[in-house]
Every structure is written in C-alpha cells, then in structure tokens.
N, C-alpha and C. Protein backbone atom coordinates (compact mmCIF):
# COMPACT_ATOMS: atom_id res chain seq x y z
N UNK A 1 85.20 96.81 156.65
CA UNK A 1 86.21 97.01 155.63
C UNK A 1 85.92 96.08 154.46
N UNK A 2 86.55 96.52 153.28
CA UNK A 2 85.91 95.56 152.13
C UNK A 2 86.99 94.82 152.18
N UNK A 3 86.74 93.84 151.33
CA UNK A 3 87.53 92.59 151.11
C UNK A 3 88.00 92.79 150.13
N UNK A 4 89.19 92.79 149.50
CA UNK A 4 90.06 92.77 148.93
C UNK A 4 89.58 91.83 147.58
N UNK A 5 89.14 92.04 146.62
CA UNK A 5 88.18 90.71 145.85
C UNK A 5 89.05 90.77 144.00
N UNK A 6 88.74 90.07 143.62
CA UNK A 6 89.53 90.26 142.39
C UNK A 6 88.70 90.98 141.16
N UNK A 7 87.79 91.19 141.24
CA UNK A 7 86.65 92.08 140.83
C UNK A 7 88.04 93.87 140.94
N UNK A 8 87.99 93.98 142.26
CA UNK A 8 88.90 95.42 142.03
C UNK A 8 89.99 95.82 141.52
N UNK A 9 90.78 94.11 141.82
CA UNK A 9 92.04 94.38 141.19
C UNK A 9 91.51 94.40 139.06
N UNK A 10 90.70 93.27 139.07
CA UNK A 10 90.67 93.02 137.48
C UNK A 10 90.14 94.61 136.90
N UNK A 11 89.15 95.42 137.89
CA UNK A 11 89.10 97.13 137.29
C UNK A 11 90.45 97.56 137.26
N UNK A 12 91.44 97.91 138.20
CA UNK A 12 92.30 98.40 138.14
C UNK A 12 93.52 98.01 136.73
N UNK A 13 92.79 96.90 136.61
CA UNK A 13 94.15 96.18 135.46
C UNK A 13 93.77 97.35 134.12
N UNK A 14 92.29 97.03 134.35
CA UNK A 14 91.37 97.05 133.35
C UNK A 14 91.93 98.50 132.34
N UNK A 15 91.58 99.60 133.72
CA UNK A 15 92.04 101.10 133.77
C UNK A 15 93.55 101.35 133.14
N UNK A 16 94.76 100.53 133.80
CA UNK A 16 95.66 100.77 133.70
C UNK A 16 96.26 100.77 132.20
N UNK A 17 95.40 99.23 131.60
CA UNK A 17 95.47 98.76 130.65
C UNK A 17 95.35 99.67 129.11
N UNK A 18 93.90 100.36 129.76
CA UNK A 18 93.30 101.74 128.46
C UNK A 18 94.20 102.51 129.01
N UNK A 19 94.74 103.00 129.94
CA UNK A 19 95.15 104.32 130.41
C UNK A 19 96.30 104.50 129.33
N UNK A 20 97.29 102.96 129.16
CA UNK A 20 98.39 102.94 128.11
C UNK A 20 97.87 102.88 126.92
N UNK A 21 97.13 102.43 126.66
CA UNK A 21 96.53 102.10 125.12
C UNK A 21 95.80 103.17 124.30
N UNK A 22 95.03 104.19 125.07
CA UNK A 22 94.08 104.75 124.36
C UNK A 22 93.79 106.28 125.18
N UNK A 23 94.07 106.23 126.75
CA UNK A 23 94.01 107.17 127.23
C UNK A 23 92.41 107.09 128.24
N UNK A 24 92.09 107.46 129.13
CA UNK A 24 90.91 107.93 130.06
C UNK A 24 90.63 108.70 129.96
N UNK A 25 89.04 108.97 130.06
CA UNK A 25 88.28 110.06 130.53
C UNK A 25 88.68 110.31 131.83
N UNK A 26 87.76 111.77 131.83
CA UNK A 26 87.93 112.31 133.42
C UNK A 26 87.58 111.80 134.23
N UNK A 27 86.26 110.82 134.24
CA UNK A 27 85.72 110.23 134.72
C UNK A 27 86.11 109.03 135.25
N UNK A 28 86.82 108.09 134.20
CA UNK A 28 87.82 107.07 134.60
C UNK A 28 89.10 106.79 135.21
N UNK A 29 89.45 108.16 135.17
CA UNK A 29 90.99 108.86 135.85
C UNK A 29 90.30 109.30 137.37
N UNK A 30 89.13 109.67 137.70
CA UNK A 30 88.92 109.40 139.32
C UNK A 30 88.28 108.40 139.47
N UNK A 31 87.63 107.40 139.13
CA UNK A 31 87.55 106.40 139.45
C UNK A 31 89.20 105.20 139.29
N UNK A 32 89.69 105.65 138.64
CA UNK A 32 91.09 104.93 138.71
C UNK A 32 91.92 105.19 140.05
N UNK A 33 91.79 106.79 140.36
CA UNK A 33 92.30 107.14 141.47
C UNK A 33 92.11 106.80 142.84
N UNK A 34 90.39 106.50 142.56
CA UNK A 34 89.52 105.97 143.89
C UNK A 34 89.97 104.27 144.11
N UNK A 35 89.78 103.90 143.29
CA UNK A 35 90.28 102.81 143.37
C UNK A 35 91.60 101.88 144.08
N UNK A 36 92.76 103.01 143.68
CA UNK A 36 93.83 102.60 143.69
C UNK A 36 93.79 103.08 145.73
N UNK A 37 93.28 104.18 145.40
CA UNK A 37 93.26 104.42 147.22
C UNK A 37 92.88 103.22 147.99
N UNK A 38 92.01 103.11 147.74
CA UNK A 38 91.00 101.60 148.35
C UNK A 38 91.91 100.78 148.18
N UNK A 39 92.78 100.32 147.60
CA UNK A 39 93.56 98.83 147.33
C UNK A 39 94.65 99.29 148.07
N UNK A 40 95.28 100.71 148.09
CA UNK A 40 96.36 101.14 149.25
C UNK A 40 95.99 100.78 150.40
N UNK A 41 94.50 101.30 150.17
CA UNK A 41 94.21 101.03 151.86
C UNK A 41 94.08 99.71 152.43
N UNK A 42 93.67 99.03 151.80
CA UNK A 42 93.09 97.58 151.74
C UNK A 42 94.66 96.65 152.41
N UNK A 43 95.67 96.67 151.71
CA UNK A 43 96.79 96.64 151.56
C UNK A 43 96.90 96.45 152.75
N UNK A 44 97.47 98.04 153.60
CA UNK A 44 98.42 98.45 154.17
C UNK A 44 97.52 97.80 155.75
N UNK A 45 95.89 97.49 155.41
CA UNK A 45 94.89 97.03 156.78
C UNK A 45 95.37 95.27 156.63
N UNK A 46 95.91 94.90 155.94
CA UNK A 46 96.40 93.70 155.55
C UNK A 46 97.71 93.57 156.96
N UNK A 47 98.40 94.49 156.51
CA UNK A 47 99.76 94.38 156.63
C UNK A 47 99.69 94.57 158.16
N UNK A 48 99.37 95.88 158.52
CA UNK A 48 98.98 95.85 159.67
C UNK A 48 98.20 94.27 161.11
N UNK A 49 97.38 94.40 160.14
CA UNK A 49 96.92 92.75 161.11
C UNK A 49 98.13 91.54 161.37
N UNK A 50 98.74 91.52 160.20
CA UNK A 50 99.56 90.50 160.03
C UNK A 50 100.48 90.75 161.47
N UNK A 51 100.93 92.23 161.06
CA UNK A 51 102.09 92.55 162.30
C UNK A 51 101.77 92.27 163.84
N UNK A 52 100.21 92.85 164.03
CA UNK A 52 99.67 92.71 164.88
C UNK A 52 99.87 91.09 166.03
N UNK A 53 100.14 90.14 164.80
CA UNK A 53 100.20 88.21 165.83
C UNK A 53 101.63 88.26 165.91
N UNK A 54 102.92 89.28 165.30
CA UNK A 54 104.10 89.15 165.08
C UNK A 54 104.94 89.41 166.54
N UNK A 55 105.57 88.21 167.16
CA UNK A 55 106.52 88.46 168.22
C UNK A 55 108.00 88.31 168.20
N UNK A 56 108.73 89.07 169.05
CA UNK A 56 110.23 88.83 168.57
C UNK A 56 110.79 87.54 169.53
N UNK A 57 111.30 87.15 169.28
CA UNK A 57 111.84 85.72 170.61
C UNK A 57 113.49 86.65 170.92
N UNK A 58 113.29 86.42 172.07
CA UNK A 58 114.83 86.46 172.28
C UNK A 58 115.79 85.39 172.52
N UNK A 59 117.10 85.14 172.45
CA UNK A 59 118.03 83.99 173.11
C UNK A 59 117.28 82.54 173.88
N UNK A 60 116.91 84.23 175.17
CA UNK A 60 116.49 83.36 176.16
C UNK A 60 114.99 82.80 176.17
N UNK A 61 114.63 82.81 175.19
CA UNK A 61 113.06 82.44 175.12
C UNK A 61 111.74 83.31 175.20
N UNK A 62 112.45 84.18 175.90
CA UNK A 62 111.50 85.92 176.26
C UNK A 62 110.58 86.02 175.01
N UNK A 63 109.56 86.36 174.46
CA UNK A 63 108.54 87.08 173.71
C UNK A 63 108.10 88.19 174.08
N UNK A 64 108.55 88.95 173.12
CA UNK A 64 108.45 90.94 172.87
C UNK A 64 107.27 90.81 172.01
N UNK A 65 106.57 91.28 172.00
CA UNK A 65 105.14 91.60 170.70
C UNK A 65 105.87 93.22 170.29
N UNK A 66 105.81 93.33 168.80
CA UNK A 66 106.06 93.79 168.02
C UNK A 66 105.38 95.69 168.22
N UNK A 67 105.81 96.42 168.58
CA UNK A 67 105.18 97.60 168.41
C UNK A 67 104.84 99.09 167.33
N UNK A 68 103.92 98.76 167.47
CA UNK A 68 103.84 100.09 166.28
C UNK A 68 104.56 101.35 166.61
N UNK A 69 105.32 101.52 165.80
CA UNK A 69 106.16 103.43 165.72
C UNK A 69 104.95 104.35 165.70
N UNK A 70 105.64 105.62 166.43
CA UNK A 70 104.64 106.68 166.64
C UNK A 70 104.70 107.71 166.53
C-alpha cells in the first residue's frame, strides 16, 4: 500500500486549486479523480488499522476487541 506522502496531498491541493481558478482539462479531471480515490483509500486503510488495536473495557475489567460490521 502506498504511503500516504505529502507529495499527493500537495497534487490534490494543487488540482483543486486550478479547478476553482481557471478550470481542468480532461486529463487533469481524471487524474484529480484518481487521486482523490487513492487518498479515500489510503484514509479509510488508516482508519481501519487504528480500529483494529481498539478494545472496549467493561465495569468489570473484561476486554471486548472491537468488531467489524458485516
């Protein structure tokens, strides 16, 4: 998986930036699109891991590990 680097976000600024100002090519409107997927994805493989070490405690001291919905 790629790493999340500031290189992608600073394209995405980059894109967003002309997209208001001046408008995109076709060309830059799927690479804007590709992009933004990848950083969704990037994201949400983030979020996921995180949940993954996440346990619930109960009262009594008990530890539940957190389960993914299905």
């Amino acid at each position: 998986m790629t790493i999340l680097t500031e290189e992608l976000i600073k394209r995405i600024n980059e894109l967003a930036r002309k997209s208001r100002n001046e408008g995109l090519s076709d060309e830059e409107k799927e690479e804007q699109k590709g992009l933004r997927a990848q950083y969704i994805k990037m994201f949400r493989q983030g979020v996921e891991n995180t949940m993954e070490s996440v346990y619930i405690v109960d009262d009594d001291g008990s530890k539940k590990k957190i389960e993914k919905k299905k």
